[in-house]
PDB file of N, CA and C in Angstrom:
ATOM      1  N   UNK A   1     -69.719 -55.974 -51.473  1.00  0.00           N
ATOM      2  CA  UNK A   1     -69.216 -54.904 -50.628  1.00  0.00           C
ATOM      3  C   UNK A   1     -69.033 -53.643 -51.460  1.00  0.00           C
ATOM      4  N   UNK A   2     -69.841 -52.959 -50.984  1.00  0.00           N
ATOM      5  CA  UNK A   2     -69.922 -51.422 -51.710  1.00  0.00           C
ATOM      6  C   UNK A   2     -67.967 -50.918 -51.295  1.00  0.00           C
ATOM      7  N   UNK A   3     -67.742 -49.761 -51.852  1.00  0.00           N
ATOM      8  CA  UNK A   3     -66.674 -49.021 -51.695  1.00  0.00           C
ATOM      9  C   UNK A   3     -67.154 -47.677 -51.320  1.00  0.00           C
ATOM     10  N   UNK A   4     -67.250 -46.796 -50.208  1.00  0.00           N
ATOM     11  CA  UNK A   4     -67.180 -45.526 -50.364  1.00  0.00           C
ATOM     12  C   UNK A   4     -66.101 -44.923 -50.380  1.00  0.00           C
ATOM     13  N   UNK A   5     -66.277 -43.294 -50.919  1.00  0.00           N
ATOM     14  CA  UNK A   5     -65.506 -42.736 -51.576  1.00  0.00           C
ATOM     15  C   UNK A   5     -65.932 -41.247 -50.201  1.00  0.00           C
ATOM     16  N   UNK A   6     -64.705 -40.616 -49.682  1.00  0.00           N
ATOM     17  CA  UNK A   6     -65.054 -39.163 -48.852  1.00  0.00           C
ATOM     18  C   UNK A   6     -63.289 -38.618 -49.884  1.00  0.00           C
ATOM     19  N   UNK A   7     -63.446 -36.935 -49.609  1.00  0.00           N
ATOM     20  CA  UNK A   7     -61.990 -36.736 -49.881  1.00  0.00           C
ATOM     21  C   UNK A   7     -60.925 -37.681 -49.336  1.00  0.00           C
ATOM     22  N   UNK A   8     -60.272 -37.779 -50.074  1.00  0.00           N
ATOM     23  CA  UNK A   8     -58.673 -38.589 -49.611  1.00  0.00           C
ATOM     24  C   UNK A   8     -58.721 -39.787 -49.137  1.00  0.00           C
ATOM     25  N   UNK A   9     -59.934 -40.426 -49.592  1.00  0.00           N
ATOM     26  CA  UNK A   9     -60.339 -41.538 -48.733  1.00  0.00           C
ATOM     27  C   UNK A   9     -61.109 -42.607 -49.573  1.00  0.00           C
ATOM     28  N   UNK A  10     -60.562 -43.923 -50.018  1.00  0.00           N
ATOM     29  CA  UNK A  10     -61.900 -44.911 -50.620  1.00  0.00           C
ATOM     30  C   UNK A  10     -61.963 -45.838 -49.529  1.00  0.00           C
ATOM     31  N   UNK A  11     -63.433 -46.235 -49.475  1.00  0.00           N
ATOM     32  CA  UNK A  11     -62.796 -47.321 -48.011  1.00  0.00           C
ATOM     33  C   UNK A  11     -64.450 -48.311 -48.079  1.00  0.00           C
ATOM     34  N   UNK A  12     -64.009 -49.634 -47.116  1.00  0.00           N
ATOM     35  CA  UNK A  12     -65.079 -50.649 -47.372  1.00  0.00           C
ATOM     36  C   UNK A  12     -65.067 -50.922 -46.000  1.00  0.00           C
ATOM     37  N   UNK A  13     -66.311 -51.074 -45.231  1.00  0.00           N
ATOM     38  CA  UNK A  13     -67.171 -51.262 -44.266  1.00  0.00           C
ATOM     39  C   UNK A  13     -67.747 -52.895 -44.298  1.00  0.00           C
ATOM     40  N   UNK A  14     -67.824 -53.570 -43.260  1.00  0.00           N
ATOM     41  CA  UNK A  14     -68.651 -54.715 -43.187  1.00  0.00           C
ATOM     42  C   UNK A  14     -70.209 -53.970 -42.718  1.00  0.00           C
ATOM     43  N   UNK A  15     -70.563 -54.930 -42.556  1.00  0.00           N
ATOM     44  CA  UNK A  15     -72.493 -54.207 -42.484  1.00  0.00           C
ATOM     45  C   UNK A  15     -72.426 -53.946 -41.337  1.00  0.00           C
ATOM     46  N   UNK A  16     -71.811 -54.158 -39.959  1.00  0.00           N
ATOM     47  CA  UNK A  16     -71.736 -53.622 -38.758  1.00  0.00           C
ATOM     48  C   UNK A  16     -70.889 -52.399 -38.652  1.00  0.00           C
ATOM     49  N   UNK A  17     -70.454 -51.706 -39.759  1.00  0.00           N
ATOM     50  CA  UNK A  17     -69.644 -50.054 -39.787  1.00  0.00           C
ATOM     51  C   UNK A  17     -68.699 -50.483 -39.598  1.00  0.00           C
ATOM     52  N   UNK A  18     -67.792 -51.817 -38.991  1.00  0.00           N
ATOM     53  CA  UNK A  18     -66.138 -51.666 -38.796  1.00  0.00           C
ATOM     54  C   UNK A  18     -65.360 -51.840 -40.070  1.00  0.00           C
ATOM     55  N   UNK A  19     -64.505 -51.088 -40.204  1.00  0.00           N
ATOM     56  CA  UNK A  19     -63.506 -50.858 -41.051  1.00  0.00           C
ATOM     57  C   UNK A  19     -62.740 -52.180 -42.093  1.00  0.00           C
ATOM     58  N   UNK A  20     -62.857 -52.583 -43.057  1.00  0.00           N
ATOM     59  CA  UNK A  20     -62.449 -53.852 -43.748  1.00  0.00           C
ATOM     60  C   UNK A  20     -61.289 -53.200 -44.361  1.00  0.00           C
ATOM     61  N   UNK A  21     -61.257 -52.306 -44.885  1.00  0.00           N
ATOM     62  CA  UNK A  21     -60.353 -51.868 -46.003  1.00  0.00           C
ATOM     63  C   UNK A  21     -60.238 -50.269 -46.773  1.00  0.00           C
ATOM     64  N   UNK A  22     -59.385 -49.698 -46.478  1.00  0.00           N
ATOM     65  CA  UNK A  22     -58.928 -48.401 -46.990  1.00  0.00           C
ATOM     66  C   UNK A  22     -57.795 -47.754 -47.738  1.00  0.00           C
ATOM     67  N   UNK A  23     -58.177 -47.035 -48.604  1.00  0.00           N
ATOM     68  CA  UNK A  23     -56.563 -46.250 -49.062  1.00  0.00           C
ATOM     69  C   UNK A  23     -57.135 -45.116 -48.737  1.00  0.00           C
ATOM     70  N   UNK A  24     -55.676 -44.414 -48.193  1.00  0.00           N
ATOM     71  CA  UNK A  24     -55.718 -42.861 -48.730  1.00  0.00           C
ATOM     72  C   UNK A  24     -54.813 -42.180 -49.388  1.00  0.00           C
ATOM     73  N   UNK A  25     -55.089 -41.070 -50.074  1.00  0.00           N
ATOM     74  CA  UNK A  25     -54.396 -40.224 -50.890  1.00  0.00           C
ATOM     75  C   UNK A  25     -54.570 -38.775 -50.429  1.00  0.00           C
ATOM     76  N   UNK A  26     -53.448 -38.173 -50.786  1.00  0.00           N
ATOM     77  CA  UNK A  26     -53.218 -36.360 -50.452  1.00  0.00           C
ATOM     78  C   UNK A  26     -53.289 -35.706 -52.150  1.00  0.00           C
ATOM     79  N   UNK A  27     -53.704 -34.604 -52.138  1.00  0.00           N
ATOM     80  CA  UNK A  27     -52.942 -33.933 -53.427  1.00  0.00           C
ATOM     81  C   UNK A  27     -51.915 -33.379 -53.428  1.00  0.00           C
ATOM     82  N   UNK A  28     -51.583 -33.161 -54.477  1.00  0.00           N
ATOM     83  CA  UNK A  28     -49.507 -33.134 -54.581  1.00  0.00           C
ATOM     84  C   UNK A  28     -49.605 -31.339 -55.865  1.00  0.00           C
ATOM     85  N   UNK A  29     -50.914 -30.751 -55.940  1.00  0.00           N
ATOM     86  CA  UNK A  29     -51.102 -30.291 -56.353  1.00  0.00           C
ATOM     87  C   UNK A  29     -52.253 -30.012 -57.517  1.00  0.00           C
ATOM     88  N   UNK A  30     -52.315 -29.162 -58.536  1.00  0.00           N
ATOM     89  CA  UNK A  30     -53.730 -29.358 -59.265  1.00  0.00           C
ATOM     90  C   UNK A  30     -53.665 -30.845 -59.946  1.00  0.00           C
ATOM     91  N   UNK A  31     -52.932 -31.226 -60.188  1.00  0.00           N
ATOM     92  CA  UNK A  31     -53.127 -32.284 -61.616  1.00  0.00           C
ATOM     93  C   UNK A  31     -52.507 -33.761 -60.882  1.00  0.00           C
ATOM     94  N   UNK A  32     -51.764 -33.590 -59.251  1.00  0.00           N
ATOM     95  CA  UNK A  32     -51.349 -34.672 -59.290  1.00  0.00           C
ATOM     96  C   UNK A  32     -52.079 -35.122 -57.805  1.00  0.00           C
ATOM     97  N   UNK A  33     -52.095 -36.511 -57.211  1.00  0.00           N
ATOM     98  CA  UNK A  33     -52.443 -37.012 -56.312  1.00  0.00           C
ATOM     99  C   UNK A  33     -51.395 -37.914 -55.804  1.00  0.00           C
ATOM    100  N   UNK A  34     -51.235 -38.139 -54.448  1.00  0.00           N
ATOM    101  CA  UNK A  34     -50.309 -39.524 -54.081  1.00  0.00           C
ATOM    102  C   UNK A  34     -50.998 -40.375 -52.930  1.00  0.00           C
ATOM    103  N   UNK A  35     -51.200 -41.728 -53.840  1.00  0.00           N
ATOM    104  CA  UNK A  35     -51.445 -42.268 -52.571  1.00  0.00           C
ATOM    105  C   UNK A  35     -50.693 -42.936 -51.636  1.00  0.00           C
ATOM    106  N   UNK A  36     -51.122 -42.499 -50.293  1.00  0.00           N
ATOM    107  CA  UNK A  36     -49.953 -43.001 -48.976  1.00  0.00           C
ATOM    108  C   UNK A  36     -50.589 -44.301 -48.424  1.00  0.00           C
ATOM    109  N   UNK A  37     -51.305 -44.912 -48.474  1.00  0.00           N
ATOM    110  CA  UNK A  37     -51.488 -45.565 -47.309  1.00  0.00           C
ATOM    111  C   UNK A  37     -52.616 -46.788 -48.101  1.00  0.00           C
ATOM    112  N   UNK A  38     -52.207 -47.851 -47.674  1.00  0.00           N
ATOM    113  CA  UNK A  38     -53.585 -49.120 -48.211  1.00  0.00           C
ATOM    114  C   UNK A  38     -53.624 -50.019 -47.056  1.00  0.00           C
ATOM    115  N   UNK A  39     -54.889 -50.271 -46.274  1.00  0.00           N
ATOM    116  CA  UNK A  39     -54.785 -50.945 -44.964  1.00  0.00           C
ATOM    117  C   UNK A  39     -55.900 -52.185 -45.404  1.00  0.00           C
ATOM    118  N   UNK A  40     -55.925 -53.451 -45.293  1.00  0.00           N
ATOM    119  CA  UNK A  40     -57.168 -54.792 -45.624  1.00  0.00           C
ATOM    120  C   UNK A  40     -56.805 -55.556 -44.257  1.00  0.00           C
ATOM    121  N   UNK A  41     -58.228 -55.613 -43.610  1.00  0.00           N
ATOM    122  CA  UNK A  41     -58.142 -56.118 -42.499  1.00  0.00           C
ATOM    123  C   UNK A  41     -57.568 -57.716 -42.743  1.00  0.00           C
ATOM    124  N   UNK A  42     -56.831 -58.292 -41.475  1.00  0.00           N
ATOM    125  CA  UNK A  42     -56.468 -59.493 -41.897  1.00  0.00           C
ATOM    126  C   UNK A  42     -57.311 -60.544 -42.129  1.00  0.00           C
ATOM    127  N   UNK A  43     -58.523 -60.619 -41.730  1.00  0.00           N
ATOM    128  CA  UNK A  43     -59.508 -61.300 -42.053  1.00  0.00           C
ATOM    129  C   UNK A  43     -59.809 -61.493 -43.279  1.00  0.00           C
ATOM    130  N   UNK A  44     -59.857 -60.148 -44.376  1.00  0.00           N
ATOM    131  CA  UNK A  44     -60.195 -60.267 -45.801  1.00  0.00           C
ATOM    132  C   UNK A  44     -59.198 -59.723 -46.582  1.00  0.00           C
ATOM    133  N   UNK A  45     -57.586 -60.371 -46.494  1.00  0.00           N
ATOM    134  CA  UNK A  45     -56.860 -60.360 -47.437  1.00  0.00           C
ATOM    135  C   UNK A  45     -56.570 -61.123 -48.064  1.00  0.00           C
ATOM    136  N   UNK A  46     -57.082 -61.982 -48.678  1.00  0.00           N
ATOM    137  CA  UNK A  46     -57.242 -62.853 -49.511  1.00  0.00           C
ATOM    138  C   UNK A  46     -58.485 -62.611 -50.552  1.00  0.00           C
ATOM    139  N   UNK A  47     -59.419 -61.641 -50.087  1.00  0.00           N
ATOM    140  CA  UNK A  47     -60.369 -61.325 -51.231  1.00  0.00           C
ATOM    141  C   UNK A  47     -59.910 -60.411 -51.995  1.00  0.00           C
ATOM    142  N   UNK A  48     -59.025 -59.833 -51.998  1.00  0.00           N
ATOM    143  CA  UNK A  48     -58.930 -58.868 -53.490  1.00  0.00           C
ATOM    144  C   UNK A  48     -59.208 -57.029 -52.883  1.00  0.00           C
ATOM    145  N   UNK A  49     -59.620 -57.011 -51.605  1.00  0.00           N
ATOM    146  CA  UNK A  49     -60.073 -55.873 -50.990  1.00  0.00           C
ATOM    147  C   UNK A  49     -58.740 -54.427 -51.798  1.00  0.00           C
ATOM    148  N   UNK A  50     -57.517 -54.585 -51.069  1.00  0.00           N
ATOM    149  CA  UNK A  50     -56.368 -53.717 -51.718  1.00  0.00           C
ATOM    150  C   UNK A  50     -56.990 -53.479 -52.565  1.00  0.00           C
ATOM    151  N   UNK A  51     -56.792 -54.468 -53.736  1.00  0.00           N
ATOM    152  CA  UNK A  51     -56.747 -54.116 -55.444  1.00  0.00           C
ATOM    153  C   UNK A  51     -57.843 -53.886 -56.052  1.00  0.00           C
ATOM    154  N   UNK A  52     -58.979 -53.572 -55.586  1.00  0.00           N
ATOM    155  CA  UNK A  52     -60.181 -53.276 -55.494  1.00  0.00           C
ATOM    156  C   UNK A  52     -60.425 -51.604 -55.282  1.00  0.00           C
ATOM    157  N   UNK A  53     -59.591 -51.723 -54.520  1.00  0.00           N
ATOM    158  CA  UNK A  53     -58.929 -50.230 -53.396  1.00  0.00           C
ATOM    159  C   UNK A  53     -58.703 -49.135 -54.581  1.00  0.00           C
ATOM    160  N   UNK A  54     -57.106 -49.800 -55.203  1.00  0.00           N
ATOM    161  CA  UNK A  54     -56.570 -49.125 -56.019  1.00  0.00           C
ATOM    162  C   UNK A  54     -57.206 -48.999 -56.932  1.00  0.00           C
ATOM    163  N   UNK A  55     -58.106 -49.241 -57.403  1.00  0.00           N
ATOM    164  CA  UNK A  55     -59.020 -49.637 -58.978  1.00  0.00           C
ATOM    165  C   UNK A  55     -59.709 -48.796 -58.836  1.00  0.00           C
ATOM    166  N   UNK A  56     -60.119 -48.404 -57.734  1.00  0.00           N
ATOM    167  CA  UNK A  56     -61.227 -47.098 -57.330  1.00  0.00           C
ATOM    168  C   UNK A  56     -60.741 -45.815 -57.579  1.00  0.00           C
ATOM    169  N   UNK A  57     -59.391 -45.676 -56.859  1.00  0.00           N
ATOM    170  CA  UNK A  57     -59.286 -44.073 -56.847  1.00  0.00           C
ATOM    171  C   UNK A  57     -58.478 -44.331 -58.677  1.00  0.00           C
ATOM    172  N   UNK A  58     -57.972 -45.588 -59.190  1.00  0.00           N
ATOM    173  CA  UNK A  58     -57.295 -45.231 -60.531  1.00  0.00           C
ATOM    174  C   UNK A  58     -59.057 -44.172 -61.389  1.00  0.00           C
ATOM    175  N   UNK A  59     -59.850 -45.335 -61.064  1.00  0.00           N
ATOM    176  CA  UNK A  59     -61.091 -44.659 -61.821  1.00  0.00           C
ATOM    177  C   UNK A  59     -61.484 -43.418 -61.653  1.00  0.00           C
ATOM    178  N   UNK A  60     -61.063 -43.105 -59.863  1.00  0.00           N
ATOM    179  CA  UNK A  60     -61.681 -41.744 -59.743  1.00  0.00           C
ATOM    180  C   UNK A  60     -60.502 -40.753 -60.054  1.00  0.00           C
ATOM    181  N   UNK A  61     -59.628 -40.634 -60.219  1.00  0.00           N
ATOM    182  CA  UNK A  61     -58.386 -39.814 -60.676  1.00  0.00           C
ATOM    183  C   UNK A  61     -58.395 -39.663 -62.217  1.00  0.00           C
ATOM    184  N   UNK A  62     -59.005 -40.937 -62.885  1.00  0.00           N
ATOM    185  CA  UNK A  62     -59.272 -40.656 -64.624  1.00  0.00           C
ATOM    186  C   UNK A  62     -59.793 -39.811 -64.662  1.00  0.00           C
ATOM    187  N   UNK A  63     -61.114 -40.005 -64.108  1.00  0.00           N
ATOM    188  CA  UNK A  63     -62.605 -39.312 -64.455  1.00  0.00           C
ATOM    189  C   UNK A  63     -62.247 -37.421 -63.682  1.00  0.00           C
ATOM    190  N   UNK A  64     -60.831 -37.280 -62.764  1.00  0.00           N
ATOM    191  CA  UNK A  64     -60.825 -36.195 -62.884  1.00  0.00           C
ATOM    192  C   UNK A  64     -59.191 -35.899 -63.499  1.00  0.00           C
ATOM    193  N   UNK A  65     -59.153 -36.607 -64.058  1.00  0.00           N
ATOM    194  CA  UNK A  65     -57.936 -36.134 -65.043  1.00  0.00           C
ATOM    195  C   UNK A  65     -56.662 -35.537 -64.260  1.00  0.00           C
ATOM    196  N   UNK A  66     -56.338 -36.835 -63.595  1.00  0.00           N
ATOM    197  CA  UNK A  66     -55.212 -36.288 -62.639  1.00  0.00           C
ATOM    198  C   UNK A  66     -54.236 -37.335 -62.868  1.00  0.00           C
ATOM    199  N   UNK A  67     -53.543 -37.725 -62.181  1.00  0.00           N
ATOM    200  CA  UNK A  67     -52.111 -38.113 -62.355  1.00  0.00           C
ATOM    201  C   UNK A  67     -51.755 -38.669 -60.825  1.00  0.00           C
ATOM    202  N   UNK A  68     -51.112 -39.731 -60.915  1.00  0.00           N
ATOM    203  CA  UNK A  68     -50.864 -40.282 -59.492  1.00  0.00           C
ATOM    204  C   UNK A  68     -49.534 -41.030 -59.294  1.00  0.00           C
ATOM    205  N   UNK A  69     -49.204 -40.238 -57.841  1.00  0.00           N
ATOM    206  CA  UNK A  69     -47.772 -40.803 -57.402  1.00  0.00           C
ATOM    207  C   UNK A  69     -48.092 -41.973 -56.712  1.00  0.00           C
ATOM    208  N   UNK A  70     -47.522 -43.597 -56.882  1.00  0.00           N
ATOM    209  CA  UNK A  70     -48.260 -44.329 -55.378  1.00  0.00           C
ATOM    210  C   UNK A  70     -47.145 -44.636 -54.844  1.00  0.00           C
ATOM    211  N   UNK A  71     -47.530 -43.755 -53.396  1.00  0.00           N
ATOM    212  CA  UNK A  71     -45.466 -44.079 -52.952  1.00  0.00           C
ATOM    213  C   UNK A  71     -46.258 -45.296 -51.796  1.00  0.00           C
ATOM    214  N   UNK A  72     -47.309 -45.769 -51.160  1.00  0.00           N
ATOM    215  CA  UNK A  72     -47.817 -46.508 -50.949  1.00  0.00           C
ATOM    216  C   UNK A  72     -47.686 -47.839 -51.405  1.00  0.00           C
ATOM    217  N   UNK A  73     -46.574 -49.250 -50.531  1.00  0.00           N
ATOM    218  CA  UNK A  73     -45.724 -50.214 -51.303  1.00  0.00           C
ATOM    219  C   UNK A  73     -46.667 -51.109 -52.334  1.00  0.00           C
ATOM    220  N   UNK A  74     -48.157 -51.256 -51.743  1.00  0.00           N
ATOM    221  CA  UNK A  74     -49.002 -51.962 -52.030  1.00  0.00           C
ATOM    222  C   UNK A  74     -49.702 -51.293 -53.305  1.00  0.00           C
ATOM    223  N   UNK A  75     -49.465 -49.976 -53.540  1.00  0.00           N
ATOM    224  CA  UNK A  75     -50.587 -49.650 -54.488  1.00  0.00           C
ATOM    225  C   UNK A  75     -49.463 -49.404 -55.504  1.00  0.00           C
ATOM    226  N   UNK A  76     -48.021 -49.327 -55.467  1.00  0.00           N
ATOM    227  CA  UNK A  76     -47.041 -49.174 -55.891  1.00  0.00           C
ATOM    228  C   UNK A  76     -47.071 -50.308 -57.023  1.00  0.00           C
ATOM    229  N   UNK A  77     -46.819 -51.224 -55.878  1.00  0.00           N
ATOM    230  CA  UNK A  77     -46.642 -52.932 -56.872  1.00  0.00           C
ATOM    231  C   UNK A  77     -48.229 -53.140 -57.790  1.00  0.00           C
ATOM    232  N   UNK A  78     -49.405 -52.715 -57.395  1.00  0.00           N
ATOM    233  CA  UNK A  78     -50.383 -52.383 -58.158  1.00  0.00           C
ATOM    234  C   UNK A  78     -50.257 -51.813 -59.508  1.00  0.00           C
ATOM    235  N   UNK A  79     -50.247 -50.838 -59.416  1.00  0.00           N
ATOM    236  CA  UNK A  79     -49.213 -49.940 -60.735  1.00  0.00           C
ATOM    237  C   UNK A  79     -48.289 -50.345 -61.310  1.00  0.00           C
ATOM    238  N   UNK A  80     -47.559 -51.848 -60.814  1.00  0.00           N
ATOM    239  CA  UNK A  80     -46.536 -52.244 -61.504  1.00  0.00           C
ATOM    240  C   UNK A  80     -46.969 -53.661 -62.369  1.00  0.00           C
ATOM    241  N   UNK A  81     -47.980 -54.112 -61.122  1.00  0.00           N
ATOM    242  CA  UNK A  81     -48.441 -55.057 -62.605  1.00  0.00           C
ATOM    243  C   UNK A  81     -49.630 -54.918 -63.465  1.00  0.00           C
ATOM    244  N   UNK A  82     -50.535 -54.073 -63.503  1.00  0.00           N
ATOM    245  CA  UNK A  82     -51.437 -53.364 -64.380  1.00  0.00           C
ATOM    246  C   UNK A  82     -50.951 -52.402 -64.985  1.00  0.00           C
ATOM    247  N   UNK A  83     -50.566 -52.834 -66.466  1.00  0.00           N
ATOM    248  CA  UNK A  83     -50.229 -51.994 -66.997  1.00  0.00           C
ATOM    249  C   UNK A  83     -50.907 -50.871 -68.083  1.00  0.00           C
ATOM    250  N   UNK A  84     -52.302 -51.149 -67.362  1.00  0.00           N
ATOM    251  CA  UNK A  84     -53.155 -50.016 -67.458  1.00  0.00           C
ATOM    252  C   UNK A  84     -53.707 -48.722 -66.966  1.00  0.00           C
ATOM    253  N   UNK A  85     -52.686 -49.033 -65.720  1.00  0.00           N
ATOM    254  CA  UNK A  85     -52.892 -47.893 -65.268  1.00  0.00           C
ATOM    255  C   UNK A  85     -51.115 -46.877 -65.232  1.00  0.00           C
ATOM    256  N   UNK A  86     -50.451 -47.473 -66.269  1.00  0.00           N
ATOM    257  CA  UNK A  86     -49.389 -46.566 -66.242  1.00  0.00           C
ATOM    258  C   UNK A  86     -49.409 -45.378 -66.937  1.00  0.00           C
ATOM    259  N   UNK A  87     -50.572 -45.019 -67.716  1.00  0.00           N
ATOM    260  CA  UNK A  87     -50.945 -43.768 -67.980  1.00  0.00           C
ATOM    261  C   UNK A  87     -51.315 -42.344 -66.861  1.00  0.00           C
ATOM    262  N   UNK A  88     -51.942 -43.068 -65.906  1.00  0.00           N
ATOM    263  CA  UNK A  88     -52.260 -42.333 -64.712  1.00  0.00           C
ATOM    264  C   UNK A  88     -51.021 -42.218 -64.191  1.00  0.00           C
ATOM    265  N   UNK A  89     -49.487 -42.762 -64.373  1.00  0.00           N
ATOM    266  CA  UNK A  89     -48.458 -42.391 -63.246  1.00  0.00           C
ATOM    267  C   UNK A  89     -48.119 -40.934 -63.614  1.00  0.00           C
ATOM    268  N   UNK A  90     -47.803 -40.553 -62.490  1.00  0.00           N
ATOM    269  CA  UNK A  90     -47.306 -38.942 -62.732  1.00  0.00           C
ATOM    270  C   UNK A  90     -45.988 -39.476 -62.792  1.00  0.00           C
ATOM    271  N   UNK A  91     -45.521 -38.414 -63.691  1.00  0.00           N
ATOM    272  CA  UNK A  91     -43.932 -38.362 -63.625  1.00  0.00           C
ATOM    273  C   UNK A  91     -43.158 -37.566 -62.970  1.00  0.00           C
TER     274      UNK A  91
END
């Protein structure tokens, strides 16, 4: 399952276009981002879809050198047990 990426948006499609799995994020300004929202259909929460989710925009927020609030509970607790991505937390 591919991931696409639109502004404010990473998200995963089954091959019939319906919706499996999404986060979104706002900017909070130049350097920071927050993401609000992580939705995995109930069908595929057990594959890893979320944390897959979060892994995306952590990569795409590196690669633009930003900083991220996740007030989002799911991408929150994400950030809490990878502790590789506690460089990306904004403070």
């Amino acid at each position: 399952m591919d991931i696409k990426q639109e502004e404010g948006r990473h998200y995963i499609e089954s091959d019939n276009g319906s919706l499996l799995a999404e986060i979104t994020y706002v900017s909070a300004g130049e350097t920071r981002v927050i993401i609000d929202h992580t939705f995995v259909a109930e069908e595929q929460r057990q594959e890893g879809l979320g944390a897959k989710l979060v892994a995306s925009v952590v990569s795409d927020m590196r690669d633009k050198n930003k900083k991220i609030i996740p007030l989002c509970p799911f991408a929150k607790a994400e950030f809490e047990r990878n502790k590789e991505y506690q460089s990306l937390l904004a403070n």
